[in-house]
Each structure stands twice: as structure tokens, then as C-alpha cells.
N, C-alpha and C. Protein backbone atom coordinates (compact mmCIF):
# COMPACT_ATOMS: atom_id res chain seq x y z
N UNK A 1 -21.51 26.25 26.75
CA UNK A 1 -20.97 27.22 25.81
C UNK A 1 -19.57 27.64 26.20
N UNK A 2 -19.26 27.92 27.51
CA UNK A 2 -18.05 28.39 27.65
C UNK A 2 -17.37 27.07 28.86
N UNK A 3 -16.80 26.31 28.13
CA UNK A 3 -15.93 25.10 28.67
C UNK A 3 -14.64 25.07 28.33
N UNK A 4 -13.41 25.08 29.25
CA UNK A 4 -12.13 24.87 29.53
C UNK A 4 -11.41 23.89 28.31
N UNK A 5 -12.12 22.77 28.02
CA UNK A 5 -11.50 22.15 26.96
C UNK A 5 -11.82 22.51 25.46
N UNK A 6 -13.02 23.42 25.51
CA UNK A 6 -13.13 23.57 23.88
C UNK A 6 -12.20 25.63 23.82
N UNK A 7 -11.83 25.84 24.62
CA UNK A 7 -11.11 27.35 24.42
C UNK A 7 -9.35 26.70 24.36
N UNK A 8 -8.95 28.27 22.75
CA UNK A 8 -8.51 28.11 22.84
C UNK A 8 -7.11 28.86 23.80
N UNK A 9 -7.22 29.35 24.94
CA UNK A 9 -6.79 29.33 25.61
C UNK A 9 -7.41 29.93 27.21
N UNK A 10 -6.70 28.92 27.92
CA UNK A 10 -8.46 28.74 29.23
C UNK A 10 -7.65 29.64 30.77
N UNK A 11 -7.77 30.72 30.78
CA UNK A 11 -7.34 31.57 31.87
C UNK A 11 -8.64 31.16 32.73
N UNK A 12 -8.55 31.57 34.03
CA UNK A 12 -9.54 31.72 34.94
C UNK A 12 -10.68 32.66 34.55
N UNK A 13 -11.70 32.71 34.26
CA UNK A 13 -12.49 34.21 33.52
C UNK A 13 -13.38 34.54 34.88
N UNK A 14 -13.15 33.96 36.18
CA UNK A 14 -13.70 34.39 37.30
C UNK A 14 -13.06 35.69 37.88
N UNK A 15 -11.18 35.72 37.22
CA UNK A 15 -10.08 36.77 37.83
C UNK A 15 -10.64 38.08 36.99
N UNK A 16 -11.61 37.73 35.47
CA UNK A 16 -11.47 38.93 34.88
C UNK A 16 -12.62 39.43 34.62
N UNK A 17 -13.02 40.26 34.12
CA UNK A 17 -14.15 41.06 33.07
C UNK A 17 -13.96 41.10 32.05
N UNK A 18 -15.58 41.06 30.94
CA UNK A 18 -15.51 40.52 29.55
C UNK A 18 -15.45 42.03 28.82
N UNK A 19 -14.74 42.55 28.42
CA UNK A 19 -14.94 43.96 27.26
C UNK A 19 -15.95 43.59 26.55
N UNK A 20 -15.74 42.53 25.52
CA UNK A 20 -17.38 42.41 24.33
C UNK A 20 -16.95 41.23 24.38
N UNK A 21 -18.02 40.68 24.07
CA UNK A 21 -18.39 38.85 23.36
C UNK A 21 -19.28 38.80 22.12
N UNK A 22 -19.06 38.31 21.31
CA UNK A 22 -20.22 37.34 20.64
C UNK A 22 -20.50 36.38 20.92
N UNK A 23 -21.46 35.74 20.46
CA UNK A 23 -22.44 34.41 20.40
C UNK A 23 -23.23 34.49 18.75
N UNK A 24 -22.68 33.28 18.54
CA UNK A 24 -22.99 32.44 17.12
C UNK A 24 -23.79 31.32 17.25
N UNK A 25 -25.10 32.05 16.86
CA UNK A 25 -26.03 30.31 17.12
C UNK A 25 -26.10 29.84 16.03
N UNK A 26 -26.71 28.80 15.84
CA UNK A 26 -26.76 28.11 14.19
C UNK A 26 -27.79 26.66 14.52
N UNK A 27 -28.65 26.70 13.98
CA UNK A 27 -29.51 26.00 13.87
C UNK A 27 -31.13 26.41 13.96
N UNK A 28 -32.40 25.62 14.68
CA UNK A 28 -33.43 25.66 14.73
C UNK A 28 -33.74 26.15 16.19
N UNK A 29 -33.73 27.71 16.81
CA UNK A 29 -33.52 28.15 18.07
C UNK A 29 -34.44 29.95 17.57
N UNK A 30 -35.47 30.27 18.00
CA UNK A 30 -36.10 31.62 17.80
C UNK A 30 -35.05 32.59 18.38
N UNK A 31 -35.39 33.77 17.42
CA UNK A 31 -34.36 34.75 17.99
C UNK A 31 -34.34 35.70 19.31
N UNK A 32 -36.22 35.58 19.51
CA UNK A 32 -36.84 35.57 20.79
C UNK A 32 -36.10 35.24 22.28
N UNK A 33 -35.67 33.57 21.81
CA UNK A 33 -34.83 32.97 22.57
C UNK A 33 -33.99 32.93 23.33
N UNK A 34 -33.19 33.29 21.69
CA UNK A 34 -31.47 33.46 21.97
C UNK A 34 -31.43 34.68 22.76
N UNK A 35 -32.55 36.10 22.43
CA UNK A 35 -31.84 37.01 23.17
C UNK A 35 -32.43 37.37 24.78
N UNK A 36 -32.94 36.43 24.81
CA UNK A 36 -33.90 36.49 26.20
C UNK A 36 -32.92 35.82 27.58
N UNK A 37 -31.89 34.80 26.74
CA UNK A 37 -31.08 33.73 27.36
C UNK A 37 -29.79 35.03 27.22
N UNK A 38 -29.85 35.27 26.41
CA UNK A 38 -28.46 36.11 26.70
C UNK A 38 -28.31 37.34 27.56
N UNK A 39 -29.73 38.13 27.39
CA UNK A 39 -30.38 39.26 28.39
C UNK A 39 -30.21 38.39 29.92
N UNK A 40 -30.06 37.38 30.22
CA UNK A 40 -30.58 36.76 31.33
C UNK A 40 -28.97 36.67 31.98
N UNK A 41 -28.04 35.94 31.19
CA UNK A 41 -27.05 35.53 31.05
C UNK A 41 -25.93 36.95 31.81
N UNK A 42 -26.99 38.41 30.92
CA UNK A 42 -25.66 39.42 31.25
C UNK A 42 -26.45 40.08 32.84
N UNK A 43 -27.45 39.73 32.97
CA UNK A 43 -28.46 39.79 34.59
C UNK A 43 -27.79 39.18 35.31
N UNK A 44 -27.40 38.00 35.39
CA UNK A 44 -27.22 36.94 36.37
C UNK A 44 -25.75 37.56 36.87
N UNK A 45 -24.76 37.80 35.54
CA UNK A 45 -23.41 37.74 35.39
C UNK A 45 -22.89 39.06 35.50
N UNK A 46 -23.81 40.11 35.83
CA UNK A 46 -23.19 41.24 35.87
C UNK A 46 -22.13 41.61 36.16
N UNK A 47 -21.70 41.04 36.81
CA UNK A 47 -20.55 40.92 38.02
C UNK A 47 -19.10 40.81 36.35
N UNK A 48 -19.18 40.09 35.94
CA UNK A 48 -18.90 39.53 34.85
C UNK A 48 -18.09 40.73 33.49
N UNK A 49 -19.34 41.76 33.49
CA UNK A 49 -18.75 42.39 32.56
C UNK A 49 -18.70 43.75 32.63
N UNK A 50 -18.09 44.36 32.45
CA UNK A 50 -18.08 45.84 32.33
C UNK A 50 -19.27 46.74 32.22
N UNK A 51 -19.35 47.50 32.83
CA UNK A 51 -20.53 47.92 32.80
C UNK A 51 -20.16 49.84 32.00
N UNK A 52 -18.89 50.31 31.29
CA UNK A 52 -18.82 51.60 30.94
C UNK A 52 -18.49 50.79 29.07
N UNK A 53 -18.88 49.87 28.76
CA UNK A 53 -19.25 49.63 27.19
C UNK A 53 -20.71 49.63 27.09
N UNK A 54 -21.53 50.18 26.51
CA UNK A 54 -22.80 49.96 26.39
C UNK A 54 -22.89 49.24 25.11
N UNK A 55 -23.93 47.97 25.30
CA UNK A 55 -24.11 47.30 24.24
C UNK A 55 -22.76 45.99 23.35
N UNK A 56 -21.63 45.97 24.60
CA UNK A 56 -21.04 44.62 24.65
C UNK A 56 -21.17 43.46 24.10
N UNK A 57 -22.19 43.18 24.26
CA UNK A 57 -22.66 41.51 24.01
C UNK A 57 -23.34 41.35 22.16
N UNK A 58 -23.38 40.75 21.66
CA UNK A 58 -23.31 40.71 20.34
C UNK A 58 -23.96 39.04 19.92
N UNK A 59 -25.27 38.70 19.16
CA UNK A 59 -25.57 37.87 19.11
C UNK A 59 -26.07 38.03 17.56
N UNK A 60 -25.80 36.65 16.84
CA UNK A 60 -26.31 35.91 15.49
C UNK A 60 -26.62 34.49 15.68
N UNK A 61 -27.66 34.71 14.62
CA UNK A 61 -28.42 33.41 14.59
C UNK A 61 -28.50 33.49 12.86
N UNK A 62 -28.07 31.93 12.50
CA UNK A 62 -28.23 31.33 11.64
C UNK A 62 -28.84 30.01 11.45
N UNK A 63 -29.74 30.15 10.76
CA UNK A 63 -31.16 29.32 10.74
C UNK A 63 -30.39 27.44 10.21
N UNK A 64 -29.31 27.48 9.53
CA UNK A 64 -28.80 26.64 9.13
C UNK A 64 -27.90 25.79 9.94
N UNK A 65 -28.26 24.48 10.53
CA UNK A 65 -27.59 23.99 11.13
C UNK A 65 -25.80 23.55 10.31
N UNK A 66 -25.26 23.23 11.58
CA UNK A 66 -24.02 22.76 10.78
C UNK A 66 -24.23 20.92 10.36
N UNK A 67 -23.56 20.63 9.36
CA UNK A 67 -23.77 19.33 8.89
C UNK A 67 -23.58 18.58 10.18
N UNK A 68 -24.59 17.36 10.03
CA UNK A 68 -24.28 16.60 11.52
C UNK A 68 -24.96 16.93 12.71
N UNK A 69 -24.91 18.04 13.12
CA UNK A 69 -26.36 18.23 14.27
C UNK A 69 -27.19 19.27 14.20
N UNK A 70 -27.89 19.74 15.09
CA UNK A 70 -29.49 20.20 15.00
C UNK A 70 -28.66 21.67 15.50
N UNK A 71 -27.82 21.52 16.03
CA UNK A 71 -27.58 23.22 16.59
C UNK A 71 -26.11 23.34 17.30
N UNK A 72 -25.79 24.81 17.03
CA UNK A 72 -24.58 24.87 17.78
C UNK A 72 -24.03 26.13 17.88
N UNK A 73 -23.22 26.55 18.92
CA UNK A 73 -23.12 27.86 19.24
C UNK A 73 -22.10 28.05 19.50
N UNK A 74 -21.61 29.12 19.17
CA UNK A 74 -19.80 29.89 18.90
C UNK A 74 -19.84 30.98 20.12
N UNK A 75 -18.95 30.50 20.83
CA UNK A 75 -18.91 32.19 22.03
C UNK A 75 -17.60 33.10 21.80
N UNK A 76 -17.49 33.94 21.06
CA UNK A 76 -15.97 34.69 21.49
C UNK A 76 -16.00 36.09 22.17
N UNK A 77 -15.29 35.85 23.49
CA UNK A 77 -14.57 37.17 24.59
C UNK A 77 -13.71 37.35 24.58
N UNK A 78 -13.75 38.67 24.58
CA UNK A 78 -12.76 39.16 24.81
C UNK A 78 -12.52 39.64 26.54
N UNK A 79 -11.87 39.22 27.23
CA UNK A 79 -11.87 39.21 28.53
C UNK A 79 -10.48 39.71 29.53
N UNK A 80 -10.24 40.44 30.17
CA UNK A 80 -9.37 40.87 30.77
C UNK A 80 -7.98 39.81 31.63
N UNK A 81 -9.32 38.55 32.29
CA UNK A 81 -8.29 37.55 32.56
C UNK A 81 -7.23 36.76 31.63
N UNK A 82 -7.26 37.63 30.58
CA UNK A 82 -6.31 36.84 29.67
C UNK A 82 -4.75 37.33 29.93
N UNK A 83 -4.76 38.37 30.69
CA UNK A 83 -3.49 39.20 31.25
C UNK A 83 -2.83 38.17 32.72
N UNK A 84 -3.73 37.33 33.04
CA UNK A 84 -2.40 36.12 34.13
C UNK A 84 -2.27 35.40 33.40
N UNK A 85 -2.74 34.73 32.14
CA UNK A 85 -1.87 33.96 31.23
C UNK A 85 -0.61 34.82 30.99
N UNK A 86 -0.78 36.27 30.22
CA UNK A 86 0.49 36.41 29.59
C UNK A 86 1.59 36.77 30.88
N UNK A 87 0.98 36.62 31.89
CA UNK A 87 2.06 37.01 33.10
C UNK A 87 2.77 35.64 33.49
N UNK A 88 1.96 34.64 33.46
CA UNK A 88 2.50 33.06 33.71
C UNK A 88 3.69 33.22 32.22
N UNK A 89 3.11 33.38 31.13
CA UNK A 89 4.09 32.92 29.87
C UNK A 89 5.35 33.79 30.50
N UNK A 90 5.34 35.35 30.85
CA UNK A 90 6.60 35.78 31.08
C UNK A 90 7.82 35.45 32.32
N UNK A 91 6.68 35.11 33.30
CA UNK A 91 7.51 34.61 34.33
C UNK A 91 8.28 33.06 33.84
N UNK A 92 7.55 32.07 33.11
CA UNK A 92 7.97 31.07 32.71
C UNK A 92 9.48 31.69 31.73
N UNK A 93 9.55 32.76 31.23
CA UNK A 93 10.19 33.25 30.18
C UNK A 93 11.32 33.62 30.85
N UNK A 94 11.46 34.64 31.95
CA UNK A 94 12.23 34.97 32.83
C UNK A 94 13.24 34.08 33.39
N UNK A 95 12.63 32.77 34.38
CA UNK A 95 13.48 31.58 34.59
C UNK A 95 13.99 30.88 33.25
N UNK A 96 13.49 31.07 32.19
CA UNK A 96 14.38 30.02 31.10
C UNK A 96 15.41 31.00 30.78
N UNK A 97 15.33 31.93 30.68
CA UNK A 97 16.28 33.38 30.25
C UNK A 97 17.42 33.44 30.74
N UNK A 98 17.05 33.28 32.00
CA UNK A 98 17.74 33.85 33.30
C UNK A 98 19.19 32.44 33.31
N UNK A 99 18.68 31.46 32.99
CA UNK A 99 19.29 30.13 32.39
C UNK A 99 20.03 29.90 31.21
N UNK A 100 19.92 30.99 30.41
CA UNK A 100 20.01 30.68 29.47
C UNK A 100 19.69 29.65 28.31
N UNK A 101 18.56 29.21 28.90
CA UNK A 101 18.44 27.70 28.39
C UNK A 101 17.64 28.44 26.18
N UNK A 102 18.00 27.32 25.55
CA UNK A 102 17.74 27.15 24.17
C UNK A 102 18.34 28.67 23.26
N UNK A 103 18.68 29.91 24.14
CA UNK A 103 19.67 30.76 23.44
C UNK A 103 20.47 30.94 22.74
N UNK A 104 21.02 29.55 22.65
CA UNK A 104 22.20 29.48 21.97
C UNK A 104 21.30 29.37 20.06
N UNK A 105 20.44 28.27 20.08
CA UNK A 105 19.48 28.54 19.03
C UNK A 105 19.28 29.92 18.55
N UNK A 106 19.04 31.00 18.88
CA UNK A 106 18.59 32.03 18.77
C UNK A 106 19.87 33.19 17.95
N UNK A 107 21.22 32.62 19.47
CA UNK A 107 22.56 33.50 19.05
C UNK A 107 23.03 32.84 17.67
N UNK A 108 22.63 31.57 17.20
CA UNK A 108 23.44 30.73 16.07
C UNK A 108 22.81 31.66 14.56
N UNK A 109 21.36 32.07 14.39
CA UNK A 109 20.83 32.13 13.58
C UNK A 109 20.59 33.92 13.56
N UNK A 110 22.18 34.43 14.55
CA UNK A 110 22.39 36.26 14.39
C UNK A 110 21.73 36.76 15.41
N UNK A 111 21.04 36.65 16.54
CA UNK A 111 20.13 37.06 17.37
C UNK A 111 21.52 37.68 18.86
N UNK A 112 20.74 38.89 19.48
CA UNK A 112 21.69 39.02 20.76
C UNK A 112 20.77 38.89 21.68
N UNK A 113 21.91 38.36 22.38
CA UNK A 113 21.08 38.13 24.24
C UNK A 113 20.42 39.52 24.54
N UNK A 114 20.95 40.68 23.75
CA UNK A 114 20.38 42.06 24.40
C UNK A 114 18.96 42.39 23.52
N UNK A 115 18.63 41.40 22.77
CA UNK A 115 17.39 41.78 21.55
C UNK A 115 16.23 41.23 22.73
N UNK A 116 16.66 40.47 23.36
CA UNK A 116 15.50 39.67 24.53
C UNK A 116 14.89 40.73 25.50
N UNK A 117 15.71 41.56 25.76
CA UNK A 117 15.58 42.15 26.95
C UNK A 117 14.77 43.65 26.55
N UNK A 118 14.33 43.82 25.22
CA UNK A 118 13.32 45.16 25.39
C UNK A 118 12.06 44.40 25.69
């Protein structure tokens, strides 16, 4: 459910804690199931998520598979480690800046070097 190549963007989620998630099941799976695996999921993972939101975790089940297979499941977090991505994007931002590099794009089409800097 939660794999590096199907997100669309893959921070470390070991650096962070999850605020809320859903889970989207879809197919032929009791609801028994789903929430027994997910009860288990926030046991194991405590570590994982916040513990001053009560009631975080968020689960649906839809009885209807998607065309093509028997079952499939949607995870979305919201998660704290998403803050060293935007620290990598700024530091990456900083050295191109600092370079001036592709600015001139920016100054051609009315933009100031000082609009960058709030």
C-alpha cells in the first residue's frame, strides 16, 4: 500500500508523523477486515502517528472492484516528513539563485531579482 514508486512524492515517512490518512478499499474484502488490519496497522505503528488527533485514520470500502482486478486500495497522508522535501527544493533553490542561473527568463517577462527573495 505505501510504496516509493507509486507516491506522488516519496520523502522518507520514517523522519515524520502522519496527522490523518485515508484508505480506499475497493473490491471483495469485509469491512470486519479492513478495520481490524488497519486497527493493527495504527498498534504496530504507533510510533508513526500522532497521538493528540483522536480518530486520524479514515477508512472506505467499496464493494465494486475497479475494471480489471479483484481489489485495490488508495492510501492518502498527510505526513510531516513532507517538510525535508520542501527543505531539499529550497536549498536546491538557493544555489541556483545564488547563480543566477535561468533569471534572466523570469527578468525578460517583468519579474525582479527582489520578487525572489520574500
Amino acid at each position: 500500500l505505501v510504496i516509493a514508486k507509486n507516491m506522488m512524492a516519496a520523502p522518507d515517512f520514517r523522519n515524520g508523523r502522519y496527522l490523518t490518512c485515508a484508505t480506499i478499499f475497493r473490491g471483495k474484502v469485509s469491512m470486519k477486515e479492513v478495520e481490524d488490519q488497519m486497527r493493527n496497522i495504527q498498534t504496530k505503528s504507533s510510533s508513526y502517528f500522532v497521538e493528540w488527533i483522536p480518530n486520524n485514520v479514515q477508512t472506505a470500502l467499496c464493494s465494486i472492484p475497479p475494471k480489471g482486478l479483484k481489489m485495490s486500495a488508495t492510501f492518502i497522508g498527510n505526513s510531516t516528513s513532507i517538510q525535508e522535501m520542501f527543505k531539499r527544493i529550497g536549498d536546491q533553490f538557493t544555489v541556483m539563485f545564488r547563480r543566477k542561473a535561468f533569471l534572466h527568463w523570469y527578468s525578460g517577462e517583468g519579474m525582479d531579482e527582489m520578487e525572489f527573495k520574500s
